[in-house]
N, C-alpha and C. Protein backbone atom coordinates (compact mmCIF):
# COMPACT_ATOMS: atom_id res chain seq x y z
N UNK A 1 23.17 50.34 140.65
CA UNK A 1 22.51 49.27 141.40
C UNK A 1 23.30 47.97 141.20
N UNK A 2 23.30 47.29 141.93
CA UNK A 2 24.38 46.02 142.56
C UNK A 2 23.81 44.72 141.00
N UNK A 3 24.59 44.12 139.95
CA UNK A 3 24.31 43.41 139.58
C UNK A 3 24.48 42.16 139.83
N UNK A 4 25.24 41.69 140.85
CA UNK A 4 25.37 40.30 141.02
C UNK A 4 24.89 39.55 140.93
N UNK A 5 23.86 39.08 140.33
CA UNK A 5 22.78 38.03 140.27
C UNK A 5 23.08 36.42 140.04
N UNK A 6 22.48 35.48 140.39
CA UNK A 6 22.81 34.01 140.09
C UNK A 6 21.75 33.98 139.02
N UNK A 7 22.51 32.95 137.87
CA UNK A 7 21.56 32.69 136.91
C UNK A 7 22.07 31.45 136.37
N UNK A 8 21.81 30.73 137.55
CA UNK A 8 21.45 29.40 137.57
C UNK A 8 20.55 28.60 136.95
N UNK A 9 20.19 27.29 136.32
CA UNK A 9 19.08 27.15 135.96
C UNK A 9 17.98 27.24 137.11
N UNK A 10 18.36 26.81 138.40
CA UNK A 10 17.82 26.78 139.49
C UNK A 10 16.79 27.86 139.52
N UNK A 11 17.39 29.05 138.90
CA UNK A 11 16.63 30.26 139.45
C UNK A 11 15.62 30.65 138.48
N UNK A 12 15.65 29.89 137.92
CA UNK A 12 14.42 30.17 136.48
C UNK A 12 12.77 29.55 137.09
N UNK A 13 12.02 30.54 136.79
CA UNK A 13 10.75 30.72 136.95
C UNK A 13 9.62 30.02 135.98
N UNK A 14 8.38 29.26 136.50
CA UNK A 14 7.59 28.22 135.50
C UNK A 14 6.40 29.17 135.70
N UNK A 15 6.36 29.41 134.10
CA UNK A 15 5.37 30.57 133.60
C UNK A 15 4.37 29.58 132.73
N UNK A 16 2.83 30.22 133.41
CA UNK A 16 1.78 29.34 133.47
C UNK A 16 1.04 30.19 132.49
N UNK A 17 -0.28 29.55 131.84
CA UNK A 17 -1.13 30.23 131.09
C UNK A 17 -2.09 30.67 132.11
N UNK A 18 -2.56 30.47 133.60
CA UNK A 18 -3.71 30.64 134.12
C UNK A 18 -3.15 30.99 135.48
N UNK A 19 -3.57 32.17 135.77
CA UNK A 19 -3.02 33.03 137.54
C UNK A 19 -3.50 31.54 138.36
N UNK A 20 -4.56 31.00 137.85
CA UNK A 20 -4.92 29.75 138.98
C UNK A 20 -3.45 28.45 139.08
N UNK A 21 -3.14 28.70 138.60
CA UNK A 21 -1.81 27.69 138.69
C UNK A 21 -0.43 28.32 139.46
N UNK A 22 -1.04 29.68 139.78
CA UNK A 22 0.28 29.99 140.82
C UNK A 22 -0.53 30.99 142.31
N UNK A 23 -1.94 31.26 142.49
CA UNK A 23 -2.33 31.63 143.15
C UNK A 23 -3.97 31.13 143.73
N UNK A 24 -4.55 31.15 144.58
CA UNK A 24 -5.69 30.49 145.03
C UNK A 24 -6.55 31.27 144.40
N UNK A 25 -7.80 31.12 144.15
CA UNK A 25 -9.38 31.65 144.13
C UNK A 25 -9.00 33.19 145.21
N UNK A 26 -9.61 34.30 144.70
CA UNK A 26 -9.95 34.93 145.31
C UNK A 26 -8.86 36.63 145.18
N UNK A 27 -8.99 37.39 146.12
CA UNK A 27 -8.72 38.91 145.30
C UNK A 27 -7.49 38.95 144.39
N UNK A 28 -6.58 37.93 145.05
CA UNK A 28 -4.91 37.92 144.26
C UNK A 28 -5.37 37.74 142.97
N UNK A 29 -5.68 36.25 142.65
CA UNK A 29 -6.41 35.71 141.43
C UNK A 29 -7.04 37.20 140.37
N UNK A 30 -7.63 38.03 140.89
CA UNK A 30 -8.66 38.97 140.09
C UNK A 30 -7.34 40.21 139.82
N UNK A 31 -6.86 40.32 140.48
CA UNK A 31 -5.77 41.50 140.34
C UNK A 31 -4.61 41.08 139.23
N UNK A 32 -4.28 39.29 139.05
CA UNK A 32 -3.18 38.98 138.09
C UNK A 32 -3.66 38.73 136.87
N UNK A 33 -5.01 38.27 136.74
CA UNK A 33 -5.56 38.00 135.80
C UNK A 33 -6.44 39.37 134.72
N UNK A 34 -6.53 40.23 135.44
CA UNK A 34 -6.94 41.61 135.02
C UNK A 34 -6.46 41.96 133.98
N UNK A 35 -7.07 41.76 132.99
CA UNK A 35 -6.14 42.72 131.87
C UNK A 35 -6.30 43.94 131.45
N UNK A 36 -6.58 44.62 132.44
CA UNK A 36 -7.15 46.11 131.89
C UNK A 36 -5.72 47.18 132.53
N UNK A 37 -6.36 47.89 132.93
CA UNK A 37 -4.76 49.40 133.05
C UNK A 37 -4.37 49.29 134.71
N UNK A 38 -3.47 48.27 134.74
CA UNK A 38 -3.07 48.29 136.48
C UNK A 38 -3.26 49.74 136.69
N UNK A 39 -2.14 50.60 136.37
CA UNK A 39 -2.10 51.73 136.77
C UNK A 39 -3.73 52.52 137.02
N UNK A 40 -4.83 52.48 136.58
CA UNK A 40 -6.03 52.73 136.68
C UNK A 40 -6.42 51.97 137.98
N UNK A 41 -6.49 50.76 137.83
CA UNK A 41 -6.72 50.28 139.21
C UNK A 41 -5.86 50.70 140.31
N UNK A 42 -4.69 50.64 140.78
CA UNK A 42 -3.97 51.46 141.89
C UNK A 42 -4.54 52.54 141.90
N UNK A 43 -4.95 53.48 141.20
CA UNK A 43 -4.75 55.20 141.37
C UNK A 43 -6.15 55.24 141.97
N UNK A 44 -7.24 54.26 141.60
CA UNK A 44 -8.66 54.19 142.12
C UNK A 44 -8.74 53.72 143.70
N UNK A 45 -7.93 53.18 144.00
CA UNK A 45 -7.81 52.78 145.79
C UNK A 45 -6.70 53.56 146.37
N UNK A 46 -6.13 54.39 145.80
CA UNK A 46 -5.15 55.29 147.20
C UNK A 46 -5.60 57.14 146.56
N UNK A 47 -4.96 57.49 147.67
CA UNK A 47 -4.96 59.09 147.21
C UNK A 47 -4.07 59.76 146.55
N UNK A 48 -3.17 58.85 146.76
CA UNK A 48 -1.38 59.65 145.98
C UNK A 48 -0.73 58.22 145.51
N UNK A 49 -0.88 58.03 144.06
CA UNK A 49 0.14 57.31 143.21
C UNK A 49 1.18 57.85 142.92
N UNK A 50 2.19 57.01 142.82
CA UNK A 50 3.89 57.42 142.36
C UNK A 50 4.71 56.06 141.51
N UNK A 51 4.61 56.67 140.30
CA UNK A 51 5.74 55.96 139.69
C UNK A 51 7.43 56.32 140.25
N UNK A 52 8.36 54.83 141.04
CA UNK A 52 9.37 55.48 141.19
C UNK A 52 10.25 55.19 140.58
N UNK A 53 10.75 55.61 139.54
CA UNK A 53 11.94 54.90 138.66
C UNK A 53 13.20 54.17 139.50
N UNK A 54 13.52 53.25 138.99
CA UNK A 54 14.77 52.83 139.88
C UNK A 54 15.97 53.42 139.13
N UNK A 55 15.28 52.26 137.65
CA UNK A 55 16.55 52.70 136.34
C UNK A 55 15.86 52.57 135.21
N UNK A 56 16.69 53.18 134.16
CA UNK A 56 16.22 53.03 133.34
C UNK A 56 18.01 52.97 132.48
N UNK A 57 18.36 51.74 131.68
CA UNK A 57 19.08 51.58 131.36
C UNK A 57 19.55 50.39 130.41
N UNK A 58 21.22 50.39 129.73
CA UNK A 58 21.04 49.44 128.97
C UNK A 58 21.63 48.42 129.99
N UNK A 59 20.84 46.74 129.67
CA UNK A 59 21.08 45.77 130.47
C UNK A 59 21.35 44.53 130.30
N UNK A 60 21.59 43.29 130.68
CA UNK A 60 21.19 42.15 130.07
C UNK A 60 20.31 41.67 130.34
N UNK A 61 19.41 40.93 129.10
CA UNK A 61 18.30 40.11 129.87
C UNK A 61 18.55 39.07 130.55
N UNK A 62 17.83 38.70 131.02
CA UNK A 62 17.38 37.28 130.98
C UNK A 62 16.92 36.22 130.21
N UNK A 63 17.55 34.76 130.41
CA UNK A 63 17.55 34.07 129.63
C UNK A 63 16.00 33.91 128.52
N UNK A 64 14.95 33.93 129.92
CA UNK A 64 13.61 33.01 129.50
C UNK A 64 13.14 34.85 128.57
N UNK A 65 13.78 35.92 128.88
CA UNK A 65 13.27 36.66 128.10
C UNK A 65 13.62 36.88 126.67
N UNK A 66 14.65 36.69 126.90
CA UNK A 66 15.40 36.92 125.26
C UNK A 66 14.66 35.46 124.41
N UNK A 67 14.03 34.49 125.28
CA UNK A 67 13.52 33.59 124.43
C UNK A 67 12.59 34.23 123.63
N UNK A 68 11.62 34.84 124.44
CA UNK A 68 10.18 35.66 124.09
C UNK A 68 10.24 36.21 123.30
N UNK A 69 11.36 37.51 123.18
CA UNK A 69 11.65 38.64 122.45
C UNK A 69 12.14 38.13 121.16
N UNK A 70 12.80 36.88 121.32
CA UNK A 70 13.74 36.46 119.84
C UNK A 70 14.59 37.09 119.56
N UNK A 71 15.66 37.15 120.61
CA UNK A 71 16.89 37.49 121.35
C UNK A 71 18.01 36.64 121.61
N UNK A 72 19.30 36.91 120.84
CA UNK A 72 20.13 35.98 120.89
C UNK A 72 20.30 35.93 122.91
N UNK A 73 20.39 35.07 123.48
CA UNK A 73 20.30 34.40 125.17
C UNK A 73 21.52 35.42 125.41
N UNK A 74 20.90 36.15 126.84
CA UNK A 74 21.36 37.06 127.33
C UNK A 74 22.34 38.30 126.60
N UNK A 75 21.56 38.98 126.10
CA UNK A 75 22.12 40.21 124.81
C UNK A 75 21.53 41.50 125.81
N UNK A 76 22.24 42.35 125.28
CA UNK A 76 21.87 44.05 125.70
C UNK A 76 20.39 44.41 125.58
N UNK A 77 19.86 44.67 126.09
CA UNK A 77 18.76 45.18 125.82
C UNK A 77 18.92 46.55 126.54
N UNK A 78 17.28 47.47 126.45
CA UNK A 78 16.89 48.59 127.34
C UNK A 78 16.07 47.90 128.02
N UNK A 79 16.36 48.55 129.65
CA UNK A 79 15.97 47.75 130.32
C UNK A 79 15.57 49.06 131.58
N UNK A 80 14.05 48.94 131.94
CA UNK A 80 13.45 50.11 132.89
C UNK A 80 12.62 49.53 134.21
N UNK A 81 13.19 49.77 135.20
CA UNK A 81 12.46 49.17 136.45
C UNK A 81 12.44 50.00 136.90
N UNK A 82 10.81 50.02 138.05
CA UNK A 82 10.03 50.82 138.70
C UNK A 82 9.42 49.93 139.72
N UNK A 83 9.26 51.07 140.83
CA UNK A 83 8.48 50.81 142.06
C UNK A 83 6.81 51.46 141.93
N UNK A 84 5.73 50.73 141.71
CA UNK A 84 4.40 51.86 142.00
C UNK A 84 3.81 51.65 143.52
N UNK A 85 3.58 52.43 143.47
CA UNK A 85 3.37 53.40 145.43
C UNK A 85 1.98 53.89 145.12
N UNK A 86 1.17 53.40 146.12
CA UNK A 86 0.16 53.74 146.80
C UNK A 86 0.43 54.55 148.05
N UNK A 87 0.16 55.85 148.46
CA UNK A 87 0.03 56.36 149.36
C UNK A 87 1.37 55.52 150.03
N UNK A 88 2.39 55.88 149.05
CA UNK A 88 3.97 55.75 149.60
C UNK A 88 4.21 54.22 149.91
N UNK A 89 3.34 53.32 150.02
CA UNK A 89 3.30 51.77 150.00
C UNK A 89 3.69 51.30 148.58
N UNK A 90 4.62 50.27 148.48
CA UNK A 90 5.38 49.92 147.30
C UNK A 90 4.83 48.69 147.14
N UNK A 91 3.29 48.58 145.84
CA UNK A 91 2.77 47.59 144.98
C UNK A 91 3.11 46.83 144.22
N UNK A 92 3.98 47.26 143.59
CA UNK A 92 4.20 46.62 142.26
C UNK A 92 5.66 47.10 141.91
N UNK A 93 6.39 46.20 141.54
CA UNK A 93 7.83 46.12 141.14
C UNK A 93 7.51 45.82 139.48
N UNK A 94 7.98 46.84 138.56
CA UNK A 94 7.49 46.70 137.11
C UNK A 94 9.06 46.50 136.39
N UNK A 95 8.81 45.36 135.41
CA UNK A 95 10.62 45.57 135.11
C UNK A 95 9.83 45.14 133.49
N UNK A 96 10.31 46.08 132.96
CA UNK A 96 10.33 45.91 131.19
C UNK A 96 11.70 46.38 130.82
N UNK A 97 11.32 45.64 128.94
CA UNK A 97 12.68 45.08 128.40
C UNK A 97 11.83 44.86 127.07
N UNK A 98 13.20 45.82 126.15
CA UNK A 98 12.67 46.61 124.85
C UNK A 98 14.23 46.13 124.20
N UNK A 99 14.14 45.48 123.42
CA UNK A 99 15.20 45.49 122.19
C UNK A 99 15.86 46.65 122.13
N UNK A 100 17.30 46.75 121.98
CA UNK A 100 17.92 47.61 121.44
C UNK A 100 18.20 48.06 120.14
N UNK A 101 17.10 47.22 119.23
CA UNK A 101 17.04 47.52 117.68
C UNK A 101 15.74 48.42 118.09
N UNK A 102 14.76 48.78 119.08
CA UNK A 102 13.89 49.57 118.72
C UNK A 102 13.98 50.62 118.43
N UNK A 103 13.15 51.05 117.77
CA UNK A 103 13.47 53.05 117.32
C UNK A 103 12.53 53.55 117.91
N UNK A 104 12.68 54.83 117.63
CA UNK A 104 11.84 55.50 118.58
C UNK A 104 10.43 56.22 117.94
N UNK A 105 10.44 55.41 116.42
CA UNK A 105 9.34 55.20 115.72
C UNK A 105 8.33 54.36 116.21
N UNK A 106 8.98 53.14 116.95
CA UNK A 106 8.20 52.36 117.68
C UNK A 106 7.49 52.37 118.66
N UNK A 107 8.58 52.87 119.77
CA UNK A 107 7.92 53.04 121.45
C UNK A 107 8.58 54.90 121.50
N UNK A 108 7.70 55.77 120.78
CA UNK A 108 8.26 57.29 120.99
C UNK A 108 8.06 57.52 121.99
N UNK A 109 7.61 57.61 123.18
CA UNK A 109 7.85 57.80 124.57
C UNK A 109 8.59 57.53 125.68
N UNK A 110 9.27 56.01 125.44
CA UNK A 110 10.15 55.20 126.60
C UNK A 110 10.85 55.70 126.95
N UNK A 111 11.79 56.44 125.78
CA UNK A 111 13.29 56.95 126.54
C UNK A 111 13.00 58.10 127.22
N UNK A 112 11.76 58.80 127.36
CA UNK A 112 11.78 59.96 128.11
C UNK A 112 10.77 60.16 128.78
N UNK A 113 10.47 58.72 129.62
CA UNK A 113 8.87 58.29 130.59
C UNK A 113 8.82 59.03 131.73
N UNK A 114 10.79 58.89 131.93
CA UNK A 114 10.62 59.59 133.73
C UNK A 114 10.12 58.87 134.43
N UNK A 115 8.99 59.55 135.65
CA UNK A 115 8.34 58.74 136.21
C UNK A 115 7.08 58.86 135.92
N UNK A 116 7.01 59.02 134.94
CA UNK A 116 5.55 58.35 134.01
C UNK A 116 5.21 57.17 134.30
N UNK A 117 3.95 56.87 134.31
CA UNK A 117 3.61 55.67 133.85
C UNK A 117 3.21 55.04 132.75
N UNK A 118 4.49 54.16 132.30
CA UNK A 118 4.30 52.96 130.90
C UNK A 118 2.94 52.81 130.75
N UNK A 119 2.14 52.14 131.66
CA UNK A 119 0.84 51.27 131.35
C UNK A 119 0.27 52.75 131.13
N UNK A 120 0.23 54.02 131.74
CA UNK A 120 -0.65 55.22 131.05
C UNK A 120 -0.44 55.23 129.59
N UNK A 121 0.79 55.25 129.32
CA UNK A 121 1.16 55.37 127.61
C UNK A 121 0.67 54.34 126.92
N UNK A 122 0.81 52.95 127.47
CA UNK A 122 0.35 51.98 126.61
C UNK A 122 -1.20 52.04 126.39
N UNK A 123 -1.74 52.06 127.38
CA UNK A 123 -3.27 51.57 126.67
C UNK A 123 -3.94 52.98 126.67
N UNK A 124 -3.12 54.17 126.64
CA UNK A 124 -3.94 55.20 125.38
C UNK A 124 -3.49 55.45 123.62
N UNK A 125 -2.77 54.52 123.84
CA UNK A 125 -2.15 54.12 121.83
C UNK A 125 -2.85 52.89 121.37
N UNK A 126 -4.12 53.77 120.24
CA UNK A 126 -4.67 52.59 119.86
C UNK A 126 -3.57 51.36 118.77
N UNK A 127 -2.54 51.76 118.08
CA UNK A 127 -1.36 51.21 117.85
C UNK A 127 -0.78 50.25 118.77
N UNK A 128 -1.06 49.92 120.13
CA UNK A 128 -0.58 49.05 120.72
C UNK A 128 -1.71 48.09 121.06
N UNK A 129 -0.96 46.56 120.64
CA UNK A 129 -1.44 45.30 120.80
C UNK A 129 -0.75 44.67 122.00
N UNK A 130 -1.31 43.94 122.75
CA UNK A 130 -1.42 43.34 124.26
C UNK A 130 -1.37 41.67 123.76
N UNK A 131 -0.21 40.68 123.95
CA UNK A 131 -0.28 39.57 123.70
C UNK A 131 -1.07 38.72 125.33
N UNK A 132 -1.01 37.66 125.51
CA UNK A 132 -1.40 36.90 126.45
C UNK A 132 -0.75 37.05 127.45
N UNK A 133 -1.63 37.08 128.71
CA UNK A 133 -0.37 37.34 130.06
C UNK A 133 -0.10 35.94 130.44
N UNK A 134 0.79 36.01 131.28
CA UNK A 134 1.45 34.34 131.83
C UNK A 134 1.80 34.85 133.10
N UNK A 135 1.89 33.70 133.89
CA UNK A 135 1.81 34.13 135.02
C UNK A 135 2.86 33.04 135.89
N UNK A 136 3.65 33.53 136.86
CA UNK A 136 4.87 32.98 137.80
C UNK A 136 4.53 32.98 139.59
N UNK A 137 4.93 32.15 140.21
CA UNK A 137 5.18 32.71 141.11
C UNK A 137 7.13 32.82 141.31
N UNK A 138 7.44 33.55 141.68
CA UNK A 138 9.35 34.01 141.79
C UNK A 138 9.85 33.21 142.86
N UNK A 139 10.96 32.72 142.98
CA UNK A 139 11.42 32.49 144.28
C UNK A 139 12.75 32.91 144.28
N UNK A 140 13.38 33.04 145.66
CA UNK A 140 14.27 33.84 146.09
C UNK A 140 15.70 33.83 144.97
N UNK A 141 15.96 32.38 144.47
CA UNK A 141 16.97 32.46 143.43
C UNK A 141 16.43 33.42 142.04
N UNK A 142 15.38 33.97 142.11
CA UNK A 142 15.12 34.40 140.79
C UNK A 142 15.48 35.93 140.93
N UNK A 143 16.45 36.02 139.35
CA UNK A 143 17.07 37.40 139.44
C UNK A 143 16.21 38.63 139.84
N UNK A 144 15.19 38.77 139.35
CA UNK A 144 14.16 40.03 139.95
C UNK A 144 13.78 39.40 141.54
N UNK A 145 13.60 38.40 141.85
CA UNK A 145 13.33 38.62 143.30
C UNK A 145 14.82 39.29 143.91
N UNK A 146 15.98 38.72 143.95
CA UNK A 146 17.70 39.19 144.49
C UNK A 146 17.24 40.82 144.14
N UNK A 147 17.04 41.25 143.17
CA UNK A 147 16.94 42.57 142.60
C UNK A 147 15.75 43.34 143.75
N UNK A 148 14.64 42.84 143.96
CA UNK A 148 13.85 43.06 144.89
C UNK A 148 14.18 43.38 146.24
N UNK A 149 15.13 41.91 146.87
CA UNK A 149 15.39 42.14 148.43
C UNK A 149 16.45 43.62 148.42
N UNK A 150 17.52 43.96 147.09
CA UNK A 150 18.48 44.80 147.64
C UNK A 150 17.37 46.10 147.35
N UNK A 151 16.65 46.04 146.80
CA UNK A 151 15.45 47.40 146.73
C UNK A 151 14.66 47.82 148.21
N UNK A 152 14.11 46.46 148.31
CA UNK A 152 13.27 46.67 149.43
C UNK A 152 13.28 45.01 150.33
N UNK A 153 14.17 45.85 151.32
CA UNK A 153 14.59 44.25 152.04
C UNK A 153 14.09 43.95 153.13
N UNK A 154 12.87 44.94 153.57
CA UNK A 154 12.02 44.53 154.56
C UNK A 154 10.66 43.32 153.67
N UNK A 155 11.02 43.39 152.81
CA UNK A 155 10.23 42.22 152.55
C UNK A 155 11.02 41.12 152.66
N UNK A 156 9.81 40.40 153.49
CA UNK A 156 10.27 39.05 154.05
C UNK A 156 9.30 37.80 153.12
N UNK A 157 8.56 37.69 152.14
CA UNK A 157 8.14 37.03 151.42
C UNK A 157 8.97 36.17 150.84
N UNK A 158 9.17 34.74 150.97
CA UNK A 158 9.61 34.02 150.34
C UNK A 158 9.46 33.24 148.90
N UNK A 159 8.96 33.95 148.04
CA UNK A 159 7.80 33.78 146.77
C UNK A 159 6.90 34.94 146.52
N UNK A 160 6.94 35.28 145.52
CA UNK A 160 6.20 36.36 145.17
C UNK A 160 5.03 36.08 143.46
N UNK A 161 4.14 36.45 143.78
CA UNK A 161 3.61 36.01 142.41
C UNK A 161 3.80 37.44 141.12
N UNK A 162 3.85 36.65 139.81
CA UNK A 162 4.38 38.38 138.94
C UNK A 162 3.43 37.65 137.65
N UNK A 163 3.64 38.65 136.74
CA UNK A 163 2.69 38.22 135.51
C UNK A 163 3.68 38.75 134.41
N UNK A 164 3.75 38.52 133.38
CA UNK A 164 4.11 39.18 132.30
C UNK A 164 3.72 39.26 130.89
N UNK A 165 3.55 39.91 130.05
CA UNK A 165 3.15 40.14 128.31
C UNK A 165 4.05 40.90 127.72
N UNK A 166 3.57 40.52 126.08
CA UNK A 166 4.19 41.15 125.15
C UNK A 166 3.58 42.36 125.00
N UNK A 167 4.18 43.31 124.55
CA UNK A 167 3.04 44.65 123.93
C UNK A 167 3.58 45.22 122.51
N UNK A 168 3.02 44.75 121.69
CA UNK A 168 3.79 45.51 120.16
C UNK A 168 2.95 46.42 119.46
N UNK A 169 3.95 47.47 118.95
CA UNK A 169 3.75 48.54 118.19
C UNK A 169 4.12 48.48 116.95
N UNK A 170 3.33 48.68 115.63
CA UNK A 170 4.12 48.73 114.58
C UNK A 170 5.44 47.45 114.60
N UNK A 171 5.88 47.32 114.42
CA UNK A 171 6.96 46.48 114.08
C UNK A 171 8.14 46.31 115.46
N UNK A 172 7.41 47.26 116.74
CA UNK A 172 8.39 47.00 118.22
C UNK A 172 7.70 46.13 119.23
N UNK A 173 8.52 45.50 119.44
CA UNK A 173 7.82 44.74 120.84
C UNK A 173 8.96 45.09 122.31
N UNK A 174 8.03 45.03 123.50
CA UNK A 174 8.67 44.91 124.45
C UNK A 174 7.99 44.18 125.40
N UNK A 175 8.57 43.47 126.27
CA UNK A 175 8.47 42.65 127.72
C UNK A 175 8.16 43.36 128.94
N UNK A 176 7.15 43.49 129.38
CA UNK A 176 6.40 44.11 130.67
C UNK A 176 6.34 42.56 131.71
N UNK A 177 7.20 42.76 133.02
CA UNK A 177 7.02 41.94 134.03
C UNK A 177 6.46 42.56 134.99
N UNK A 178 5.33 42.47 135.51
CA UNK A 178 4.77 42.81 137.05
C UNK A 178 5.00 42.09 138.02
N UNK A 179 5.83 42.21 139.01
CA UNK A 179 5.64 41.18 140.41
C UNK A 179 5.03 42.09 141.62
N UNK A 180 3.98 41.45 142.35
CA UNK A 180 3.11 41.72 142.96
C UNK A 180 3.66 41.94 144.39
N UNK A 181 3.57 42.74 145.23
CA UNK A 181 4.24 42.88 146.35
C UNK A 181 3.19 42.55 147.72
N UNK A 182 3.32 42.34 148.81
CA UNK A 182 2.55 41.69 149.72
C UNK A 182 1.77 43.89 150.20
N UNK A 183 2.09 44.35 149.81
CA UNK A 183 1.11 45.34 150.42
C UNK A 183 -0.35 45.55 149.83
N UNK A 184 -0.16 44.78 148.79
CA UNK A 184 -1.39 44.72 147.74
C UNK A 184 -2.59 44.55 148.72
N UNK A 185 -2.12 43.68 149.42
CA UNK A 185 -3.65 42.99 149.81
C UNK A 185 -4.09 44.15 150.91
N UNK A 186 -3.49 45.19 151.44
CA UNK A 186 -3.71 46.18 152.46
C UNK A 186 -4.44 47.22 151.53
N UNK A 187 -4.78 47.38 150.17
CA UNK A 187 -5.53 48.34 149.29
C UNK A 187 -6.58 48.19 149.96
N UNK A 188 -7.62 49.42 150.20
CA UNK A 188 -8.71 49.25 150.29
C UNK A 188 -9.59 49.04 149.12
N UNK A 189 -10.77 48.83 148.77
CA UNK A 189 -11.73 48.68 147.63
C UNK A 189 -11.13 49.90 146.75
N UNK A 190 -11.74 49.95 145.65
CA UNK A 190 -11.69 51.41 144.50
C UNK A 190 -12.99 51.92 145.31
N UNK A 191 -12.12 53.36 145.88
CA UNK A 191 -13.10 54.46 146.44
C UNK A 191 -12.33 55.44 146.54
N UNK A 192 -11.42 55.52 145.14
CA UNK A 192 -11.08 57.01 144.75
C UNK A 192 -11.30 57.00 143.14
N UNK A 193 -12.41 56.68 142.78
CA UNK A 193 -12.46 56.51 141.24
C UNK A 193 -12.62 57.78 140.62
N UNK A 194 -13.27 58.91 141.31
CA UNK A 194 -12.87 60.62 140.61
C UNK A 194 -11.89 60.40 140.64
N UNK A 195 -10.54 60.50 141.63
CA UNK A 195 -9.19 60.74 141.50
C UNK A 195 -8.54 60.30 140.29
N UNK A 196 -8.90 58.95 140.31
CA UNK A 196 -8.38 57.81 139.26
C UNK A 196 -7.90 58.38 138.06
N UNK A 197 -6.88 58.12 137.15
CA UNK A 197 -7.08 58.89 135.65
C UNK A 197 -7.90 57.71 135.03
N UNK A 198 -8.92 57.94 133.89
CA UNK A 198 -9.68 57.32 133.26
C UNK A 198 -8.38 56.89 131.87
N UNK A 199 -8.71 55.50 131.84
CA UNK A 199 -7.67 54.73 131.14
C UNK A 199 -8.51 54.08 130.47
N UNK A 200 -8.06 53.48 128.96
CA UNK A 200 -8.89 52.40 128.18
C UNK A 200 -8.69 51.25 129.02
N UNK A 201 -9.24 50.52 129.48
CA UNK A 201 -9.53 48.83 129.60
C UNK A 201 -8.86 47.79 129.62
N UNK A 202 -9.08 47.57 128.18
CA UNK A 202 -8.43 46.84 127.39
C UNK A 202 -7.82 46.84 126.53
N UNK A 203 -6.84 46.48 125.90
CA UNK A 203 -5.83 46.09 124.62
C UNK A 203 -6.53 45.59 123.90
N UNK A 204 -6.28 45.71 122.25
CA UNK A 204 -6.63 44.33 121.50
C UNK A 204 -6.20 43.29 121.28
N UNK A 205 -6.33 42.23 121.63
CA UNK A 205 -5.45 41.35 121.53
C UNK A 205 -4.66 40.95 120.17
């Protein structure tokens, strides 16, 4: 996949404590602010979920991430992006980013998720802690949006809203980014909740 990216200061993203500071009142708001098992919620409004891996590989971060992680500014990391699909509609663009000091004492599942879903693994390990989400809206200079249009370039959104947290295990942490894709709002209500897989909730904080 094409790395060319600008990483400008320009293209750096202002990450808020409250979804209300990058989105209005109303369903967006309830979907970024959610802290329970995205993946549970998607699988409850369509008939056929799909994790689609893009990559899964070693990468560089990003600046504002390696801040988070406590990462010398732009270092190698593992680095796994995914498309999730509703009834073949592409929701959610998921990009996490795991230290390359982690072991596999830490996150024993990552290197061999496939097209698993992360958030399934995470919130059935009572071992995993969920830090505070923060919340962005992206704009077109920002490296995951560029990364976005060469994915899926019929999106014509000029801004996209995304969220992100820490999640640590034992002594590993990794960086989970969600950016929200405009088909979201075409979900119907949860009215496949048999289908759904039953997921814990919540994290502890």
């Amino acid at each position: 996949m094409p790395r060319m990216l600008e990483r400008v200061s320009t293209s750096a993203a202002r990450w808020h404590e409250h979804a209300a500071a990058v989105v209005g009142r109303g369903p967006l708001q309830q979907w970024l602010s959610d802290r329970g098992s995205l993946t549970a919620r998607l699988q409850a409004r369509c008939q056929q979920f799909r994790v689609q891996r893009l990559s899964q590989q070693q990468a560089r971060c990003l600046p504002d991430e390696a801040g988070l992680l406590g990462l010398p500014r732009a270092c190698q990391t593992h680095e796994r992006e995914v498309i999730l699909r509703c009834d073949a509609q592409a929701i959610i663009y998921g990009h996490t980013v795991v230290p390359l000091t982690a072991t596999a004492a830490q996150w024993p599942l990552f290197a061999a998720l496939g097209e698993q879903s992360l958030g399934t693994t995470l919130f059935h390990d009572p071992l995993v802690i969920r830090g505070p989400l923060s919340f962005a809206r992206l704009h077109p200079r920002h490296p995951l949006m560029q990364r976005l249009r060469q994915i899926l370039p019929e999106i014509s959104a000029t801004s996209l809203p995304a969220r992100r947290s820490l999640f640590w295990r034992k002594a590993g942490v990794l960086l989970v980014t969600e950016v929200f894709l405009p088909a979201l709002a075409q979900l119907p209500a949860a009215v496949y909740e048999k289908r759904a897989f039953v997921e814990q909730t919540t994290l502890r904080r």
